[in-house]
Protein backbone atom coordinates (compact mmCIF):
# COMPACT_ATOMS: atom_id res chain seq x y z
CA UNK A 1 -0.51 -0.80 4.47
CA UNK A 2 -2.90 1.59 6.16
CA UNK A 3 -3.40 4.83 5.33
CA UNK A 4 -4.94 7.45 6.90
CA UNK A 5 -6.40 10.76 5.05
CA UNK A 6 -7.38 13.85 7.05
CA UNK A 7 -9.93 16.54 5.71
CA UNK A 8 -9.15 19.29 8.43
CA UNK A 9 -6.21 21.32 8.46
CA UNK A 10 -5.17 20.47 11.63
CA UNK A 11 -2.23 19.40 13.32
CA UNK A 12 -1.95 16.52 15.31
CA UNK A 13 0.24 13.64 17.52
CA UNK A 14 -0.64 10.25 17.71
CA UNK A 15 -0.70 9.89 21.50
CA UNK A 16 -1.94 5.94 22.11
CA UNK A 17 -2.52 3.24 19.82
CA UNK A 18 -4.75 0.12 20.31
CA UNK A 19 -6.37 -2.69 18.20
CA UNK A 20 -8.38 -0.56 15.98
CA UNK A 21 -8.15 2.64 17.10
CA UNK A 22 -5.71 5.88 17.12
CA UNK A 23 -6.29 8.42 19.75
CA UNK A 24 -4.55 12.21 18.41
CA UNK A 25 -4.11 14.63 20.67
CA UNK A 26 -4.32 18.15 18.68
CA UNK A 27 -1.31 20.34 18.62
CA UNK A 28 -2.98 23.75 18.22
CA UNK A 29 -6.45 22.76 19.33
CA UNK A 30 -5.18 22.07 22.38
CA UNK A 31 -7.00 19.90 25.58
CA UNK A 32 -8.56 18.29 22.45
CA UNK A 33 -8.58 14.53 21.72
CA UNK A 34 -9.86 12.44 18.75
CA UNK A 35 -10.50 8.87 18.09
CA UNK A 36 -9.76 7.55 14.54
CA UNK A 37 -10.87 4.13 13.48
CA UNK A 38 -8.47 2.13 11.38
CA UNK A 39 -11.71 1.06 9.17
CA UNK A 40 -12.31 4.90 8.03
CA UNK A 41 -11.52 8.20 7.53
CA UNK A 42 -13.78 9.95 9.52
CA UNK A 43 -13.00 10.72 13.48
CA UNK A 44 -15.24 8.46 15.61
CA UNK A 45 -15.33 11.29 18.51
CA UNK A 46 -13.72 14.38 19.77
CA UNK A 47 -13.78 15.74 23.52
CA UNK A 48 -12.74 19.10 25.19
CA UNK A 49 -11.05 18.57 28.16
CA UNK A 50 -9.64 22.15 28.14
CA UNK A 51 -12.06 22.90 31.13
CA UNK A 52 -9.79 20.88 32.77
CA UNK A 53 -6.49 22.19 31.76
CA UNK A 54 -4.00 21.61 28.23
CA UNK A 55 -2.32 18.84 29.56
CA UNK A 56 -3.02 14.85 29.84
CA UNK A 57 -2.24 11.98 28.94
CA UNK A 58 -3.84 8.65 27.98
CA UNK A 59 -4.33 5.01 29.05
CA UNK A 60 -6.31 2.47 27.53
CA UNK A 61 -8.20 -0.19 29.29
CA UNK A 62 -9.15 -4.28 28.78
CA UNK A 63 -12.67 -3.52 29.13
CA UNK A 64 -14.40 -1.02 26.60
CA UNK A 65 -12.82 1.86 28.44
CA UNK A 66 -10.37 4.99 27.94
CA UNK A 67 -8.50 6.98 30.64
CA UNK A 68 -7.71 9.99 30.03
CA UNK A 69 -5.15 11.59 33.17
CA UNK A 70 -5.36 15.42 33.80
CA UNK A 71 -1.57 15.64 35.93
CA UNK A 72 -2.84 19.68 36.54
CA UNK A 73 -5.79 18.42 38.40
CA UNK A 74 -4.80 15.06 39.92
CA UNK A 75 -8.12 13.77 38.48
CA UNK A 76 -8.82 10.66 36.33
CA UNK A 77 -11.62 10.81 33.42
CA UNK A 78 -12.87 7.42 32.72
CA UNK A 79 -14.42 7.28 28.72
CA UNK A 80 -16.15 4.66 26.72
CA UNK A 81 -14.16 4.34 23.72
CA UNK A 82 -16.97 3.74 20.85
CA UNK A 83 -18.71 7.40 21.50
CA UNK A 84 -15.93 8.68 23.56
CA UNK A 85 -18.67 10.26 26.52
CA UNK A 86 -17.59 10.46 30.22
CA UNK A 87 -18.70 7.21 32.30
CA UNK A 88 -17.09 8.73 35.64
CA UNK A 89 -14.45 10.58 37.26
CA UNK A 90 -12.01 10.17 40.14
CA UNK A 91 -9.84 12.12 41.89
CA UNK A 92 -6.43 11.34 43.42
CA UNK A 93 -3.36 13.62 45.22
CA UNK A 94 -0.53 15.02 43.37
CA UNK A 95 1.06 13.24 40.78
CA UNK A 96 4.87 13.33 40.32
CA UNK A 97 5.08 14.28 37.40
CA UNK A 98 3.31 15.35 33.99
CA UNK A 99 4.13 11.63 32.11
CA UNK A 100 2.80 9.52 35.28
CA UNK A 101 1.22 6.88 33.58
CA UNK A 102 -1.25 4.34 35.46
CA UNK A 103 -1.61 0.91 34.95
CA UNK A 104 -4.48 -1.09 33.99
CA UNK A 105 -4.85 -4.42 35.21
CA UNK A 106 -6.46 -7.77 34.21
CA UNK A 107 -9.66 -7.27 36.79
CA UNK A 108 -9.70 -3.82 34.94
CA UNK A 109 -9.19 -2.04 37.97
CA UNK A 110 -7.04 1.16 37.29
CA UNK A 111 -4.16 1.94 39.56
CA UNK A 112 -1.90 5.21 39.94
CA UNK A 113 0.56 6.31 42.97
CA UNK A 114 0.62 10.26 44.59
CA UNK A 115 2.96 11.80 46.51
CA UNK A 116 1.15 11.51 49.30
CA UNK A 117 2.72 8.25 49.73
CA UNK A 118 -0.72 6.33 48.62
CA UNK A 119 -1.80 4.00 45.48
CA UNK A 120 -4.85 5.09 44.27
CA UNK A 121 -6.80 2.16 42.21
CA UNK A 122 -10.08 2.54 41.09
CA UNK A 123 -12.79 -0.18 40.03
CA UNK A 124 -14.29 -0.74 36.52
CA UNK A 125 -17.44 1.31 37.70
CA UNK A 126 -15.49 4.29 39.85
CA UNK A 127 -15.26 2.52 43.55
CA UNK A 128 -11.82 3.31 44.85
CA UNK A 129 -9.06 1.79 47.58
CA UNK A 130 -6.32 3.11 48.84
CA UNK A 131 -3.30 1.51 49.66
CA UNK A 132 -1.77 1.08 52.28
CA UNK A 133 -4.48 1.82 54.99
CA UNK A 134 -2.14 4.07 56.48
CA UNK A 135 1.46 5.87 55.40
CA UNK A 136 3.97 8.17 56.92
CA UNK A 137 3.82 11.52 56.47
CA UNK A 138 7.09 11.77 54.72
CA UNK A 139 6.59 8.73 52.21
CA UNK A 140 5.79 9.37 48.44
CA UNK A 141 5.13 7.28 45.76
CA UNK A 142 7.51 8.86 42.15
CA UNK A 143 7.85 6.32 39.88
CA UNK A 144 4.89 4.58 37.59
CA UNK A 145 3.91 1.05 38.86
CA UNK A 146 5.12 -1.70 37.13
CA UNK A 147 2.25 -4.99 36.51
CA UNK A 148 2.76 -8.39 37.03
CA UNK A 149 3.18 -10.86 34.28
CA UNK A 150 -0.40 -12.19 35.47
CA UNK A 151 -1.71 -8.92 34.94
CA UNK A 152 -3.83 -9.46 38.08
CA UNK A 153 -0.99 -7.86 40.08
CA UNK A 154 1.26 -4.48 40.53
CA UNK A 155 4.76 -3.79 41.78
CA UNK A 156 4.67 -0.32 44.20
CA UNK A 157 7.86 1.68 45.25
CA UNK A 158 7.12 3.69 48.01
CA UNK A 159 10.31 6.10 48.81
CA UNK A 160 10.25 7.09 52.55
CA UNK A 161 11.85 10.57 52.34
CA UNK A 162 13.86 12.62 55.11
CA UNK A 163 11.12 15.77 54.79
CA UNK A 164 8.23 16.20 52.49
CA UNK A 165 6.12 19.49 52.90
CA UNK A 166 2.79 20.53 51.24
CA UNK A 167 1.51 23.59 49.54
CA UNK A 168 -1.09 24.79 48.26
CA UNK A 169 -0.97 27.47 45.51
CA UNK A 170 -4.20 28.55 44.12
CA UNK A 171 -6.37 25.91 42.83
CA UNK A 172 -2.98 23.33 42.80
CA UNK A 173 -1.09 21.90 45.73
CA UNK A 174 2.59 21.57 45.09
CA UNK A 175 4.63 18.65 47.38
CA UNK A 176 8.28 19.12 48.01
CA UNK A 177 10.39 16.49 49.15
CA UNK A 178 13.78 15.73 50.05
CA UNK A 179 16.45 13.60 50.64
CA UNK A 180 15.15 9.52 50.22
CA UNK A 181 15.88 7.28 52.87
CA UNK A 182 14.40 4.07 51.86
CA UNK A 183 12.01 2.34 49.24
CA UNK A 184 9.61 -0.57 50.13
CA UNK A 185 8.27 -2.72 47.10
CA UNK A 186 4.83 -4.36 47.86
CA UNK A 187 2.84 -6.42 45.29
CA UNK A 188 -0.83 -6.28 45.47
CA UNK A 189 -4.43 -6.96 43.74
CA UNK A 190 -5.81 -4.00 44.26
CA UNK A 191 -9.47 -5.81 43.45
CA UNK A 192 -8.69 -8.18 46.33
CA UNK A 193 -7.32 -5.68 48.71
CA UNK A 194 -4.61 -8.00 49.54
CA UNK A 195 -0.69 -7.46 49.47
CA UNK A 196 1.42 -10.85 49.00
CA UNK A 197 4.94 -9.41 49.20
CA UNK A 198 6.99 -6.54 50.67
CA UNK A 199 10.78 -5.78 50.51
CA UNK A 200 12.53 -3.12 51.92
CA UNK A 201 16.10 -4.38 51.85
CA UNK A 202 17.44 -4.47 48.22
CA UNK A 203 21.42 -4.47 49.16
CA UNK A 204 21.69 -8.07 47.56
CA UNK A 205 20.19 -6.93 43.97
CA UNK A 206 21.94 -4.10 44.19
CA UNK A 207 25.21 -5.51 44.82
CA UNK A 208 24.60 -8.41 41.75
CA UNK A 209 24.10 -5.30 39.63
CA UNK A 210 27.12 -3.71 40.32
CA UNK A 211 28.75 -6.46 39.47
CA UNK A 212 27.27 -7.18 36.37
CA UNK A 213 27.51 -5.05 32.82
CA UNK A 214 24.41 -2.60 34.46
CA UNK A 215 27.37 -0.89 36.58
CA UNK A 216 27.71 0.90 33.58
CA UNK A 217 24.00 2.05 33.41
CA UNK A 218 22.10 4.36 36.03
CA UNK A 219 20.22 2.45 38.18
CA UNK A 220 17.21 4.34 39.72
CA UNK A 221 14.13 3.07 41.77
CA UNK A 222 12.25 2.16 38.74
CA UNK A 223 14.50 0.20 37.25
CA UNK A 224 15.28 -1.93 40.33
CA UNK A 225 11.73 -2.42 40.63
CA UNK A 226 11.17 -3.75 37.50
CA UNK A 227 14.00 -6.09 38.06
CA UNK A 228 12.26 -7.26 41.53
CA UNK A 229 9.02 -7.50 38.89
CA UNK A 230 10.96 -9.71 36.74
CA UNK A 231 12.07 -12.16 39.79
CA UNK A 232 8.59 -12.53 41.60
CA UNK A 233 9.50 -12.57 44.45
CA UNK A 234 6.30 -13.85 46.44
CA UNK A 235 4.06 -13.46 43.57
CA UNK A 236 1.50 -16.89 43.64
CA UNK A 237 0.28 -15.93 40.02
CA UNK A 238 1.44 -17.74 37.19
CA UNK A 239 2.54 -15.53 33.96
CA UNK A 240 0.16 -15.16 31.25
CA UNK A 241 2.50 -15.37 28.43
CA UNK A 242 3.90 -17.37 25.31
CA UNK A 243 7.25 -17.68 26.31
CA UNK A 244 6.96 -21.06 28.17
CA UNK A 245 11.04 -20.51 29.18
CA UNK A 246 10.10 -17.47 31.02
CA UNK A 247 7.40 -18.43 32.36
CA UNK A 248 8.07 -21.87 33.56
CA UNK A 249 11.28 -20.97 34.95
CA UNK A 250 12.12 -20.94 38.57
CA UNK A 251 15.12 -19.84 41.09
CA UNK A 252 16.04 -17.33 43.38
CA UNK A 253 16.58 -13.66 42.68
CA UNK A 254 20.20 -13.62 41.53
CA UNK A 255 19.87 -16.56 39.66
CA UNK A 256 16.86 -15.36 38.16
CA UNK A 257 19.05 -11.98 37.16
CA UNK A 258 21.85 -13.90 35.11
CA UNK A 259 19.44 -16.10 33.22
CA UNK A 260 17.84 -12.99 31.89
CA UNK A 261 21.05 -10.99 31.64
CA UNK A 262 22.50 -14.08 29.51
């Protein structure tokens, strides 16, 4: 059992956990974040980001790196986790919400969608792409990606919408949208630049649901695109994982859907 001492008054949350180290967030030093090493009681590091605002949230990478999201801001601070300095920052549109988390992938390229109807993913060193070259005005991107079992790719929803309008408010710019018409799924490698599958028509899934025990569940976008995650569909990559009977095992979409709802 570990256990952890601390020799400040101070309140905290345990926001992320990885290998050997616990990142707190501080509940009344607030925009503050420590890093705790398992092997001692001391913090490792502590960084201000209230310059930036008193909310964010965290992502750890694969490669020696921390991400720390600032929703306020739309901006993405990339840290090296042993002394916790800034390598780099990005900046992307409005997010959808406060908890939009990003996902890292096996390249270590870092990838997060905007209501502007773009995926924003950004290189180990700060280069970014944008996908897809071009959007319509009315399409956003709500729901947090979803990566491959490769971990080279991601699963996208982009949700064309019936309006979407733009303000801006200050230093912020707020994005209202209504009414959804359609989603597309694409899977893509954002280091390659390349997309491998898109889907726009999901009546077939969404009828095998409905007929299955999920009719008693809410079914939203993110959840059917995990499910079209879980089929790869069009995805050449083979699944980095233990479980050989997952990973070896092949079929169409609705067969695909039974075997795992068995």
């Amino acid at each position: 059992m570990t256990i952890i001492y601390f020799e400040h008054a101070f309140s905290f949350k345990v926001v992320k956990v990885s290998r050997i180290l616990v990142y707190l967030q501080g509940l009344k030093q607030v925009g503050e974040l420590y890093s705790l090493s398992f092997h001692g009681p001391h913090f490792k590091w502590i960084q201000d980001f209230s310059f930036y605002g008193n909310k964010f949230t965290i992502t750890c990478g694969n490669n020696g790196l921390l991400y720390v999201i600032i929703p306020d801001k739309a901006r993405i601070l990339t840290l090296e986790v042993s002394m916790g300095s800034i390598v780099w920052e990005g900046s992307v549109e409005p997010l959808s919400s406060e908890d939009n988390e990003p996902v890292v992938d096996a390249n270590g390229w870092i990838s997060i969608g905007s209501l502007d109807g773009f995926l924003y993913s950004f290189s180990p060193t700060g280069s970014l792409k944008k996908f897809p070259q071009s959007t319509s005005l009315s399409s956003v991107i709500q729901v947090n990606l979803v990566r491959d079992c490769s971990g080279y790719a991601v699963y996208v929803s982009q949700t064309e919408m019936e309006d979407r309008e733009a303000n801006i408010i200050g230093e912020n710019i707020y994005v209202a949208a209504m009414k959804p018409r359609n989603a597309v799924f694409t899977l893509l490698v954002p280091a390659l630049g390349s997309s491998y599958w898109s889907e726009s028509n999901h009546s077939n899934l969404l009828f095998n649901l409905s007929q299955s025990d999920m009719k008693h569940f809410s079914t939203d976008e993110r959840t059917v695109l995990s499910f079209f995650a879980v089929s790869r569909n069009g995805n050449p990559f083979p699944c980095r994982t233990t479980r050989q009977k997952l990973a070896s095992y092949t079929g169409n979409l609705v067969s695909r859907y039974h075997f795992l709802s068995k």
